[in-house]
Protein backbone atom coordinates (compact mmCIF):
# COMPACT_ATOMS: atom_id res chain seq x y z
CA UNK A 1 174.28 -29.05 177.02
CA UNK A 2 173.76 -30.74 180.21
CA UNK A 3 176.60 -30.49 183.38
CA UNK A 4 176.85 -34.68 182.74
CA UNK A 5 177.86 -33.76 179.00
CA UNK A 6 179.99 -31.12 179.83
CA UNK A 7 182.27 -33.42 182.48
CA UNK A 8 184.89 -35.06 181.24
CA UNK A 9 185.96 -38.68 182.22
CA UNK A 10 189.76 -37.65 182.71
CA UNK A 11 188.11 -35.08 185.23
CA UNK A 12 186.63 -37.18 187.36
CA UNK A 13 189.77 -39.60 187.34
CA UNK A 14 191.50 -36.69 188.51
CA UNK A 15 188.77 -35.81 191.18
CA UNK A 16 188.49 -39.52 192.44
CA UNK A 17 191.66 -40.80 192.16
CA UNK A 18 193.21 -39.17 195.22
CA UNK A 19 190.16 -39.69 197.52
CA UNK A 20 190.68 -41.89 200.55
CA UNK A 21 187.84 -40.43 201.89
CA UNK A 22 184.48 -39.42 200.01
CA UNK A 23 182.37 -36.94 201.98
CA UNK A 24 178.68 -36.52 201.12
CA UNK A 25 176.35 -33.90 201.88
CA UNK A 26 172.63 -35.55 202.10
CA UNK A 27 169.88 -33.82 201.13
CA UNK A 28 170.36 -33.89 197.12
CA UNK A 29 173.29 -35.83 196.38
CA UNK A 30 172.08 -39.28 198.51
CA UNK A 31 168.29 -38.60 198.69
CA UNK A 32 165.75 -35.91 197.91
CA UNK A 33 164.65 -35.46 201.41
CA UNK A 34 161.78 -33.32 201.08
CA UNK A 35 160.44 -35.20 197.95
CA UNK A 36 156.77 -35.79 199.43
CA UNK A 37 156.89 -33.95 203.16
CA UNK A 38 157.27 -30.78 201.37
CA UNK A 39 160.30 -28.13 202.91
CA UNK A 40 157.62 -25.74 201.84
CA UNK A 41 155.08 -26.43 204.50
CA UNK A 42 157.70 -27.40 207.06
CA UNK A 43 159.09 -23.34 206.70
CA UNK A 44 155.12 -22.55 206.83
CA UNK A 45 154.66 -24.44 210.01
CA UNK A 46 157.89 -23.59 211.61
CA UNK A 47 156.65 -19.56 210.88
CA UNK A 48 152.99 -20.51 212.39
CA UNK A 49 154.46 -21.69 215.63
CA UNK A 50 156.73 -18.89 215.74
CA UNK A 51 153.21 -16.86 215.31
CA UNK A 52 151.36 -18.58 217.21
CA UNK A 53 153.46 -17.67 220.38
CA UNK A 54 153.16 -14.04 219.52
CA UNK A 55 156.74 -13.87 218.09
CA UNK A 56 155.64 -12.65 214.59
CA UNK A 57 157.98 -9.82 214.99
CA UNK A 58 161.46 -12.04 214.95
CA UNK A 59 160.95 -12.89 211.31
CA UNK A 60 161.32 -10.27 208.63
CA UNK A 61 158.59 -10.42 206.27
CA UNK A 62 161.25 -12.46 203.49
CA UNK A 63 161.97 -14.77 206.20
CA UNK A 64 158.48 -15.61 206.77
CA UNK A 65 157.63 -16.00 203.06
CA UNK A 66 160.64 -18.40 202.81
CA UNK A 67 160.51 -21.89 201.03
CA UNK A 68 163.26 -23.28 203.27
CA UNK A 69 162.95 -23.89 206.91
CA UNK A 70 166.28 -23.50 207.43
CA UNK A 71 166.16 -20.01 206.61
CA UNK A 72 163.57 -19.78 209.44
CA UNK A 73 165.64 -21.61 211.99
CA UNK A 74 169.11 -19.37 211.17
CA UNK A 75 166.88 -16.21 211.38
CA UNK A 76 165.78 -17.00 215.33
CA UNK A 77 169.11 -18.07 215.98
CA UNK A 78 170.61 -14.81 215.04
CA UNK A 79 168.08 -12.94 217.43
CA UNK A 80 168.14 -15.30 220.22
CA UNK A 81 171.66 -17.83 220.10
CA UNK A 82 171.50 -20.07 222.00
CA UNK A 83 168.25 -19.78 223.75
CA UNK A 84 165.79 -22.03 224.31
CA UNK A 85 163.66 -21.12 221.88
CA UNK A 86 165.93 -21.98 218.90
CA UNK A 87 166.45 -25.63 221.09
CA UNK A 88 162.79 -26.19 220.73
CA UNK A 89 162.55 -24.92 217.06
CA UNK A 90 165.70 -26.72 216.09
CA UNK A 91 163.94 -30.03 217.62
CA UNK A 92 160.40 -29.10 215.62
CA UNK A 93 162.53 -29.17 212.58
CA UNK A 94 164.38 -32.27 213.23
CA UNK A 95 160.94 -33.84 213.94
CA UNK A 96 159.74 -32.80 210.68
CA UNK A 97 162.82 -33.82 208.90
CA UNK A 98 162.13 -37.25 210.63
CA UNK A 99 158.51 -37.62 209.10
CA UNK A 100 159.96 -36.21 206.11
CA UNK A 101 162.80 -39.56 205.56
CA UNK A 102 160.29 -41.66 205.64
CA UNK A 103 158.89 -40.90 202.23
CA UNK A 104 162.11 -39.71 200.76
CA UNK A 105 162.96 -40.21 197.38
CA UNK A 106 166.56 -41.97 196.85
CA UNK A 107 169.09 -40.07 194.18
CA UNK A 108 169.18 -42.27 191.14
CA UNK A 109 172.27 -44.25 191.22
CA UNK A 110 173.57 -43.07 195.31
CA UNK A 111 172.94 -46.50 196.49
CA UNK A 112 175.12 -48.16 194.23
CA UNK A 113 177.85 -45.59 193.89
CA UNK A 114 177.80 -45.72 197.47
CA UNK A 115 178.24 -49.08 197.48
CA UNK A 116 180.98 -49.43 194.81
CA UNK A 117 182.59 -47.00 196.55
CA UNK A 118 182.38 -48.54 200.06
CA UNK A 119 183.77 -51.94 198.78
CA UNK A 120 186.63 -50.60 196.61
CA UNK A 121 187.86 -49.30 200.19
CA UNK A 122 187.06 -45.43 200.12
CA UNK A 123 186.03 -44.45 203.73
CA UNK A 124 182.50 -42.20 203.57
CA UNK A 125 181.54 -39.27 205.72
CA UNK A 126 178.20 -37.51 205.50
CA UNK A 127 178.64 -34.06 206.45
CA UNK A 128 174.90 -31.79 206.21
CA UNK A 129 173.05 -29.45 207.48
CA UNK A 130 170.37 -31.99 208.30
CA UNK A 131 169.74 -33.58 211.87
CA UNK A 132 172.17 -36.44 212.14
CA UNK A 133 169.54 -38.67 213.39
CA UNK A 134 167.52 -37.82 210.17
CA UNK A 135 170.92 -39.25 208.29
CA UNK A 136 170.98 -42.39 210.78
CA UNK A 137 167.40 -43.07 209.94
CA UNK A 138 167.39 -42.50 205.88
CA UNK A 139 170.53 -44.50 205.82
CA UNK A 140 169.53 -47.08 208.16
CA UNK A 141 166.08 -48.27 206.18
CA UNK A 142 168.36 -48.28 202.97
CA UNK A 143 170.61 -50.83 204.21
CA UNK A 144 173.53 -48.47 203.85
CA UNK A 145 174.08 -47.24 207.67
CA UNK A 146 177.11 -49.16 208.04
CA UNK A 147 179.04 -47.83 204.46
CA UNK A 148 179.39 -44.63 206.84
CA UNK A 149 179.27 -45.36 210.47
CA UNK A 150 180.69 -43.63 212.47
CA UNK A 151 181.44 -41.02 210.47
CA UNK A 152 178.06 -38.67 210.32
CA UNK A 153 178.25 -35.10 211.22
CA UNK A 154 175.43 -32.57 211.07
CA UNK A 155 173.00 -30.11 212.77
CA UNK A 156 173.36 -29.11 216.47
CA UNK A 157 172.04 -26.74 218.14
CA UNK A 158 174.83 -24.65 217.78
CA UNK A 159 173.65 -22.86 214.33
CA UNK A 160 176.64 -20.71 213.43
CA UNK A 161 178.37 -24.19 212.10
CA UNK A 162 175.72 -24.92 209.79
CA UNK A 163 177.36 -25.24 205.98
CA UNK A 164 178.52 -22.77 204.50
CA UNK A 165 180.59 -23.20 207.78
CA UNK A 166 183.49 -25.97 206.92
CA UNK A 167 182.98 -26.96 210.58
CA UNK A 168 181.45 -30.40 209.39
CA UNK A 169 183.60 -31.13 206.87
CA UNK A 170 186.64 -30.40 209.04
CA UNK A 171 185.23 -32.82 211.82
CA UNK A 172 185.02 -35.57 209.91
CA UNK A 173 188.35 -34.43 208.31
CA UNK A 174 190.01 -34.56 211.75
CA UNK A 175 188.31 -38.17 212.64
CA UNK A 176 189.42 -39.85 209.85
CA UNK A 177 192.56 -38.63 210.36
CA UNK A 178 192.86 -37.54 206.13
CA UNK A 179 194.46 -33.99 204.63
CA UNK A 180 191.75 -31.79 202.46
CA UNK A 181 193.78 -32.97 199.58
CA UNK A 182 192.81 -36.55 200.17
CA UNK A 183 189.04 -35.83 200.52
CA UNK A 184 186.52 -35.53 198.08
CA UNK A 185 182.78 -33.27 198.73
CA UNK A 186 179.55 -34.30 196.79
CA UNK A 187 177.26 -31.47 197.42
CA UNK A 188 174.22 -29.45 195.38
CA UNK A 189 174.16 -26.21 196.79
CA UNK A 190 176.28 -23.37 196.54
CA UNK A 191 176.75 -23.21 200.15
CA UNK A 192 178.42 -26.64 199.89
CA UNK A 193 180.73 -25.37 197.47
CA UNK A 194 181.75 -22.82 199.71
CA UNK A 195 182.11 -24.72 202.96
CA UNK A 196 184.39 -27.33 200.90
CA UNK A 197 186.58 -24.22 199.56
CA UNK A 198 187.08 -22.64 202.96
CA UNK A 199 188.12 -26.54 204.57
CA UNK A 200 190.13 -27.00 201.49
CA UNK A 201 188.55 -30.04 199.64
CA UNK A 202 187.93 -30.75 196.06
CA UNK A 203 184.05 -30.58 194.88
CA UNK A 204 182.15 -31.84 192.99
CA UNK A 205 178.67 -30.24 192.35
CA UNK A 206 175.96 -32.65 191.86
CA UNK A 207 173.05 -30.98 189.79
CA UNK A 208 169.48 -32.52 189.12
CA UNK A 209 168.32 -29.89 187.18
CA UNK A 210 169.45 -26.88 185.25
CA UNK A 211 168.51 -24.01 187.76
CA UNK A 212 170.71 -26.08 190.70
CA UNK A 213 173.41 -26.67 187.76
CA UNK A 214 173.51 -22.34 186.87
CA UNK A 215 173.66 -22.09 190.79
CA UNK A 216 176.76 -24.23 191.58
CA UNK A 217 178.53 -22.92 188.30
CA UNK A 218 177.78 -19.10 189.32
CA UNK A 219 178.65 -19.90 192.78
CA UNK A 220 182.05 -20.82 191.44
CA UNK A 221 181.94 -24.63 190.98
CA UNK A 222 183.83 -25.38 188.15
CA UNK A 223 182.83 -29.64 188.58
CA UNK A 224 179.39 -30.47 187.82
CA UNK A 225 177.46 -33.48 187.10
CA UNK A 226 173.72 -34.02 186.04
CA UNK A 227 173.31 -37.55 187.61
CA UNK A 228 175.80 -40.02 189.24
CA UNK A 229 176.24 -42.74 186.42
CA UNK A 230 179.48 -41.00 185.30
CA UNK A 231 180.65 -40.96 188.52
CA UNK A 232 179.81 -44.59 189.30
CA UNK A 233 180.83 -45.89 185.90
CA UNK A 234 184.03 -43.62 186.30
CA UNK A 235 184.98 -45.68 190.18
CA UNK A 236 183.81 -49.21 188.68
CA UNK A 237 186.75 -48.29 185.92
CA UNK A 238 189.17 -47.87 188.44
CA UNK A 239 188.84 -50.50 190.67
């Protein structure tokens, strides 16, 4: 049985009634940024660089087999905070992450619920682990910049806030001048779950395919959904 099956309507009610304010994480629930400019060869490069500069020996040999380039950036960071080499890596990767909106792939049924949601009078927050100027970018060629302006909080260069750090979620929190309780998280990875636990907001886990689904539910995510229809058809029904 699939997550979408297993979600009631009376849930989400429950989960979107009290939302004044709808925070989104990006990568996953509004786009699948890495759909064509693979995160694969983005970690590969990032580890190539680091190589290529004789600084094999920061990585452990996990870290520089890693899919994710994050896990590349996080693992500098923790050797050298704050220096200028994680600046100029951090920038590499938000480069990359550039090239990489250009050819993402939108979420089925984000720009609408988006949308709906934005005109029914829910404020929207996007609060990632991606380069906020990635978000600006992604957002601004789908016409939807302005559902969340101003409110857009993501990667620094200050690492130790990255999700599953609540630090995001409890800026935009704090600017929109809304309680946990009146928030809502979309986000696909267990380490959104756990950055929306620790700031105190409801979740809801958004799962494109069954190994994301059994990661959110082990991680502790007890609301799951397999695509956003439900949760668009479920905010038409209220307004």
């Amino acid at each position: 049985m699939t997550a979408e099956a297993e979600i009631r309507w009376e849930q989400l009610r429950d989960l979107i009634g009290p939302a004044r304010v709808v925070l989104w994480d990006f990568d996953g629930p509004i786009c699948r940024l890495f759909a064509r400019h693979r995160a694969e060869r983005v970690a590969a490069d990032l580890v190539s660089w680091l190589e290529g500069r004789g600084l094999r020996g920061l990585l452990s040999e996990e870290e520089r087999r890693s899919l994710d380039p994050h896990v590349v950036l996080r693992a500098v960071d923790r050797r050298h905070p704050g220096s200028d080499l994680v600046a100029e890596l951090e920038e590499r990767l938000t480069q990359e992450e550039l090239r990489a909106a250009g050819s993402a792939m939108p979420t089925m049924y984000a720009d609408p619920l988006i949308r709906t949601w934005n005109a029914v009078g829910a404020r929207l927050a996007v609060a990632t682990n991606n380069s906020p100027q990635v978000v600006r970018a992604y957002l601004g060629g789908r016409g939807l910049l302005e559902c969340f302006l101003p409110h857009i909080y993501g990667r620094t260069q200050e690492l130790q806030y990255l999700k599953p750090h609540p630090h995001y979620l409890n800026r935009a929190l704090s600017a929109m001048g809304v309680a946990p309780a009146g928030a809502l998280f979309i986000g696909d990875t267990p380490t959104d779950w756990q950055a929306a636990r620790e700031a105190g907001v409801p979740f809801l886990g958004y799962a494109r395919n069954e190994t994301k689904e059994k990661r959110l539910r082990q991680a502790g995510a007890a609301h799951v959904v397999a695509s956003l229809l439900p949760l668009l058809r479920a905010v038409r029904d209220q307004a």
